[in-house]
PDB file of N, CA and C in Angstrom:
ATOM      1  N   UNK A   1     -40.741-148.273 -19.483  1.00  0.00           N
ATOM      2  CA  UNK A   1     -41.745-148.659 -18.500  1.00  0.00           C
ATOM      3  C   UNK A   1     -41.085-148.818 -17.137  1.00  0.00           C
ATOM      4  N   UNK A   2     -41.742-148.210 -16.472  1.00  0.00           N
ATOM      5  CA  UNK A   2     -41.089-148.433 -14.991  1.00  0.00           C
ATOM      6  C   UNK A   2     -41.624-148.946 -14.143  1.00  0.00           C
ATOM      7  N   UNK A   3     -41.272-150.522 -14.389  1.00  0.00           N
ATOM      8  CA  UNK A   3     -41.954-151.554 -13.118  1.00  0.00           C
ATOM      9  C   UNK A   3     -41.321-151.929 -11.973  1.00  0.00           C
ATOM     10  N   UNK A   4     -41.557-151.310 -10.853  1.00  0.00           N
ATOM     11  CA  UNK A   4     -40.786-151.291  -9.397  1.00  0.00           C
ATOM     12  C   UNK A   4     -41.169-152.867  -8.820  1.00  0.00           C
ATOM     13  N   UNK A   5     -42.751-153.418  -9.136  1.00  0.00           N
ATOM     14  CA  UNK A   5     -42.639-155.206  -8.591  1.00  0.00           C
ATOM     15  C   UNK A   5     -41.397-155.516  -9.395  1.00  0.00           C
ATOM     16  N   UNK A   6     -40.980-155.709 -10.734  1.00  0.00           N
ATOM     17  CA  UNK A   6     -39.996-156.358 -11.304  1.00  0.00           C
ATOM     18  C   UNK A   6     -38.788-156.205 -11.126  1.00  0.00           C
ATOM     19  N   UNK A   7     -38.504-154.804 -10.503  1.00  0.00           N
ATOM     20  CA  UNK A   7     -37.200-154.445  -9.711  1.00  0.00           C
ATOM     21  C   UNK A   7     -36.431-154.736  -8.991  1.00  0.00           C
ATOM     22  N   UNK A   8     -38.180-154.652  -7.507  1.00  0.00           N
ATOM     23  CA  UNK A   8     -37.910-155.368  -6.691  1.00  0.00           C
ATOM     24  C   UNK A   8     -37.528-156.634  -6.364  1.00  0.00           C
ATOM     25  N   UNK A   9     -38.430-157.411  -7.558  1.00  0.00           N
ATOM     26  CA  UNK A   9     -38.105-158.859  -7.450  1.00  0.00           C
ATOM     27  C   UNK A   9     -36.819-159.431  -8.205  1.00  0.00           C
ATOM     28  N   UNK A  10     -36.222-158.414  -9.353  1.00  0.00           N
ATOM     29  CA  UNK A  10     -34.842-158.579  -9.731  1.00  0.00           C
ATOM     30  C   UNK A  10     -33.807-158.483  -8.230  1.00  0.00           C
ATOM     31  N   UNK A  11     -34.094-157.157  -7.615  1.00  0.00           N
ATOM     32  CA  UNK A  11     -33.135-156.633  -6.527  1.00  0.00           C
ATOM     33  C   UNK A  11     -33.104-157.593  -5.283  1.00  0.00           C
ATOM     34  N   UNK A  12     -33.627-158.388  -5.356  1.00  0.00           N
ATOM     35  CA  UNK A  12     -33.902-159.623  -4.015  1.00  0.00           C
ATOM     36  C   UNK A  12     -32.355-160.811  -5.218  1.00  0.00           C
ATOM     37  N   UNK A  13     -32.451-160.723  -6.105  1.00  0.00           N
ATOM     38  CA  UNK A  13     -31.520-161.621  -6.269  1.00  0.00           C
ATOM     39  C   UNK A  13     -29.703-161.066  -7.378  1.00  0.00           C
ATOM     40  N   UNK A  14     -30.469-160.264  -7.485  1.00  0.00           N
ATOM     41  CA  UNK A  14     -29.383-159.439  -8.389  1.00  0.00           C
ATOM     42  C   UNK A  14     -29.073-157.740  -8.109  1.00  0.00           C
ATOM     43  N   UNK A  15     -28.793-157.587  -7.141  1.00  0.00           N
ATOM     44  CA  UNK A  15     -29.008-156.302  -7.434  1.00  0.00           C
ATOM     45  C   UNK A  15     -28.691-155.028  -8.100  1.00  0.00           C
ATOM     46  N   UNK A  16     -27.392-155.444  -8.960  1.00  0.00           N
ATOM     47  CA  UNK A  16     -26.739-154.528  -9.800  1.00  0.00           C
ATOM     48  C   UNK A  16     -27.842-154.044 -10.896  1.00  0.00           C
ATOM     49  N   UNK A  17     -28.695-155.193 -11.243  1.00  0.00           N
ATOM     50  CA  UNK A  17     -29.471-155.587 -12.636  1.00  0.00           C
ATOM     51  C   UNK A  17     -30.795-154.514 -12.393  1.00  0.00           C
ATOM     52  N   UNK A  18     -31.050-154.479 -10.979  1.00  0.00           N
ATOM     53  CA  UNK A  18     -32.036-153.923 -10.951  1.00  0.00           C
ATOM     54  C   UNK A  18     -31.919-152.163 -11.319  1.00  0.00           C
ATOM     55  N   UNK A  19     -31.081-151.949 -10.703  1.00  0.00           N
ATOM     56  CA  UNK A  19     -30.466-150.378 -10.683  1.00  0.00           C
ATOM     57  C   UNK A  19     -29.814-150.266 -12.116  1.00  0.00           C
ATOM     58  N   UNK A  20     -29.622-150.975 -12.804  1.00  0.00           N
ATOM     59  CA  UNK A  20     -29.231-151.120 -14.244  1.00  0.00           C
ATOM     60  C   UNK A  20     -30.718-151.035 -14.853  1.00  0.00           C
ATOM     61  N   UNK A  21     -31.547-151.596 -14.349  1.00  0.00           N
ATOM     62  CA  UNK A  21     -32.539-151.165 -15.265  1.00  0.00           C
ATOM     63  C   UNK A  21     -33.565-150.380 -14.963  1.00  0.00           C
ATOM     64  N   UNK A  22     -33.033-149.705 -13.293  1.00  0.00           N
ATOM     65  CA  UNK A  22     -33.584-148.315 -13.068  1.00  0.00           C
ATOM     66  C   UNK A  22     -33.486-147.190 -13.746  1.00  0.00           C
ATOM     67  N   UNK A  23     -31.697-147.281 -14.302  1.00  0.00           N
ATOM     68  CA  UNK A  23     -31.562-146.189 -14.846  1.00  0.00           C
ATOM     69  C   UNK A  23     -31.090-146.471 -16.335  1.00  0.00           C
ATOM     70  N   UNK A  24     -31.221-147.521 -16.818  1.00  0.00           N
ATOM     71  CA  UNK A  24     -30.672-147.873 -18.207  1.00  0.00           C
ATOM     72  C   UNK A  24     -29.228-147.613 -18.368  1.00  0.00           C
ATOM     73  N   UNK A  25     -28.470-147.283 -17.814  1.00  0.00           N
ATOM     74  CA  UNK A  25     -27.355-147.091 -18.063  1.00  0.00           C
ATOM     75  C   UNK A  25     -26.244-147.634 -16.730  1.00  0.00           C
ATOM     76  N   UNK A  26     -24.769-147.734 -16.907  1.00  0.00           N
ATOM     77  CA  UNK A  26     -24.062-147.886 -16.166  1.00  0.00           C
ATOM     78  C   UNK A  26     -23.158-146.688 -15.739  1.00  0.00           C
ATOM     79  N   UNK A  27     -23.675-146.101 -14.341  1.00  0.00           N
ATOM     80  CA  UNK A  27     -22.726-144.826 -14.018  1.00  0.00           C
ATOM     81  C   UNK A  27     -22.041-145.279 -12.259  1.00  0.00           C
ATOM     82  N   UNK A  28     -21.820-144.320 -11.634  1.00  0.00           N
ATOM     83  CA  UNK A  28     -21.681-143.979 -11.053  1.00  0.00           C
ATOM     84  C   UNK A  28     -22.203-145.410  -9.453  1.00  0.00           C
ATOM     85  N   UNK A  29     -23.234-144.636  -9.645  1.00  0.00           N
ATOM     86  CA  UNK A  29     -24.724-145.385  -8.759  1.00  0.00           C
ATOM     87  C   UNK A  29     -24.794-147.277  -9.321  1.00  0.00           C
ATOM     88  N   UNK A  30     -24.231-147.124 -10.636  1.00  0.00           N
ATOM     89  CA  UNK A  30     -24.416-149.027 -10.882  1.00  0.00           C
ATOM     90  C   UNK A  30     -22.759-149.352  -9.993  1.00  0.00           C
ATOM     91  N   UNK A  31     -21.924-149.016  -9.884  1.00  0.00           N
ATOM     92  CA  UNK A  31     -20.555-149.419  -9.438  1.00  0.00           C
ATOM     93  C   UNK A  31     -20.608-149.379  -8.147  1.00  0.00           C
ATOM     94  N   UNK A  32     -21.534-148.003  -7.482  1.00  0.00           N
ATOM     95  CA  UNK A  32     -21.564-148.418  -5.851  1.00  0.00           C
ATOM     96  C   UNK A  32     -22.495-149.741  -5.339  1.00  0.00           C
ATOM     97  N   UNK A  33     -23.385-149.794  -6.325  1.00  0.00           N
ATOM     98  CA  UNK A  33     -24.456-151.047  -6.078  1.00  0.00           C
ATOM     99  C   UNK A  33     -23.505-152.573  -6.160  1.00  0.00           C
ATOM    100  N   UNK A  34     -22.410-152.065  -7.080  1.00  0.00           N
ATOM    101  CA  UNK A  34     -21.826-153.176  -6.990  1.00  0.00           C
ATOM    102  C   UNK A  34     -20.511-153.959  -6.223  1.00  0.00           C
ATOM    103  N   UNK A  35     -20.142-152.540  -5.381  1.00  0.00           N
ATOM    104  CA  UNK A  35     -19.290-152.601  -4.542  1.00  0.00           C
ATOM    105  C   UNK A  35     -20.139-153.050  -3.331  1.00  0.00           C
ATOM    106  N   UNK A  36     -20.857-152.343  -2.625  1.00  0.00           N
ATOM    107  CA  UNK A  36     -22.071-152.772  -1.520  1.00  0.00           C
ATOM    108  C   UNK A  36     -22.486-154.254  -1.972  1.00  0.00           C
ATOM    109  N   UNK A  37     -22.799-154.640  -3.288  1.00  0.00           N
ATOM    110  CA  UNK A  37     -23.710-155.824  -3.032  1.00  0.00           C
ATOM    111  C   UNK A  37     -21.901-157.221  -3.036  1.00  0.00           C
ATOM    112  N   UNK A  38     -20.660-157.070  -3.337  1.00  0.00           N
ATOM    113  CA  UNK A  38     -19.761-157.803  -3.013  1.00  0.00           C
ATOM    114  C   UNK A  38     -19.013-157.385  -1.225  1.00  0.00           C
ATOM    115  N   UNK A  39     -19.855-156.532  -1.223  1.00  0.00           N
ATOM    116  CA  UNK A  39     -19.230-156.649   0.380  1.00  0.00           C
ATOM    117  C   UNK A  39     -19.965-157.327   1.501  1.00  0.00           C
ATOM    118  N   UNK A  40     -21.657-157.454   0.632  1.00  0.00           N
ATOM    119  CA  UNK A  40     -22.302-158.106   1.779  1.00  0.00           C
ATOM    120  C   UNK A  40     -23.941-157.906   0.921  1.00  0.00           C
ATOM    121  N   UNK A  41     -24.807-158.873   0.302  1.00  0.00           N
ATOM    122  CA  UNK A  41     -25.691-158.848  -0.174  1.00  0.00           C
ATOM    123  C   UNK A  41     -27.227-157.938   0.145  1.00  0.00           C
ATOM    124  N   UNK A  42     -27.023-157.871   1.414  1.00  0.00           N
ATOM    125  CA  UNK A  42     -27.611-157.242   2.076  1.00  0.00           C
ATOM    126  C   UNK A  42     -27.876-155.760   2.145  1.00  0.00           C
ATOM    127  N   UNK A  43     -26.209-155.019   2.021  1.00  0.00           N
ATOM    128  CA  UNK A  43     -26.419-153.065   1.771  1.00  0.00           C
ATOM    129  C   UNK A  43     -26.399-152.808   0.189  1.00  0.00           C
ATOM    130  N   UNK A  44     -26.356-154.328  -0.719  1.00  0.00           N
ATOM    131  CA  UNK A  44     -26.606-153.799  -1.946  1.00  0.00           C
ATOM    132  C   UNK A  44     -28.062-154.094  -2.517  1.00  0.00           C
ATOM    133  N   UNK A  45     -28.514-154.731  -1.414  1.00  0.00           N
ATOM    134  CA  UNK A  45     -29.947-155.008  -1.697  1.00  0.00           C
ATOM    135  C   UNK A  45     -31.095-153.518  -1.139  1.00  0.00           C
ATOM    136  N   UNK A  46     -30.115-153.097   0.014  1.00  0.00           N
ATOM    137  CA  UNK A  46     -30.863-152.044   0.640  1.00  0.00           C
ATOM    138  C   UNK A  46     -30.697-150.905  -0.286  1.00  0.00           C
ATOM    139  N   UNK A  47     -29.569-150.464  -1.367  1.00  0.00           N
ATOM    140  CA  UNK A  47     -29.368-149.550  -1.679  1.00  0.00           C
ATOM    141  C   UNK A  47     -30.386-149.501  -2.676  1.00  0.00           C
ATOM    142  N   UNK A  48     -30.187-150.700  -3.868  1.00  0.00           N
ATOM    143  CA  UNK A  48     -31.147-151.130  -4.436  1.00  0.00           C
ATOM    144  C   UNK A  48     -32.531-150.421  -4.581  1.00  0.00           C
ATOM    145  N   UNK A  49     -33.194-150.687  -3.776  1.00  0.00           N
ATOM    146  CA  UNK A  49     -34.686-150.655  -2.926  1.00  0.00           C
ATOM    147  C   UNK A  49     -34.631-149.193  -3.041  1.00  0.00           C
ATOM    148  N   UNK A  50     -33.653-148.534  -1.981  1.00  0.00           N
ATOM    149  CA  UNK A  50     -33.774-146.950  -1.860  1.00  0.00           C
ATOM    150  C   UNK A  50     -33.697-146.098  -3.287  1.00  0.00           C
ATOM    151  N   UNK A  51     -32.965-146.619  -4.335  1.00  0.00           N
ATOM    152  CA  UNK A  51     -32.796-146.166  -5.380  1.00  0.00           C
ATOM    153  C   UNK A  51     -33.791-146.243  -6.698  1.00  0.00           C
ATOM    154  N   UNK A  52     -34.574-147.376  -6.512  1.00  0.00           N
ATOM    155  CA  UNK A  52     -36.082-148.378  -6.507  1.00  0.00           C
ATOM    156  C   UNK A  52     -37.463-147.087  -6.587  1.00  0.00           C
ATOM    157  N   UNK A  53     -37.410-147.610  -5.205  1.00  0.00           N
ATOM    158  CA  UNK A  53     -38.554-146.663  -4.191  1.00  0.00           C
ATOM    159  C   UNK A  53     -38.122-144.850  -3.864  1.00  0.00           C
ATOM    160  N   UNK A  54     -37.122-144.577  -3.796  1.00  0.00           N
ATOM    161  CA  UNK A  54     -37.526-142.945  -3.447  1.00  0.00           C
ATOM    162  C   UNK A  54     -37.180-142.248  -4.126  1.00  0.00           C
ATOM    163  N   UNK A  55     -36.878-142.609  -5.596  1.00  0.00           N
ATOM    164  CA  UNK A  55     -36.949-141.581  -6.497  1.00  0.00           C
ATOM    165  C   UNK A  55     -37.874-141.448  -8.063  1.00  0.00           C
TER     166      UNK A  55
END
């Protein structure tokens, strides 16, 4: 099921979790979410969202 409110509202506080359960798995895309969201909560929240919403 792909619920983007629950995403979103994961990705406001977690954002690895959300993109983890965008794509069910841990690749690539979960390690940059998690580099961005320890460098500054903010570009891992944005990536989040983009990864969320435009695909």
């Amino acid at each position: 099921m792909d619920n983007k409110i629950l995403q979103f509202v994961v990705s406001l506080f977690i954002p690895p979790l959300a993109v983890y359960m965008k794509y069910g798995k841990i690749d690539n895309t979960f390690w940059l979410n998690v580099v961005l969201t320890i460098l500054g909560g903010i570009p891992g929240m944005l990536h989040a969202w983009y990864l969320i919403f435009a695909k």
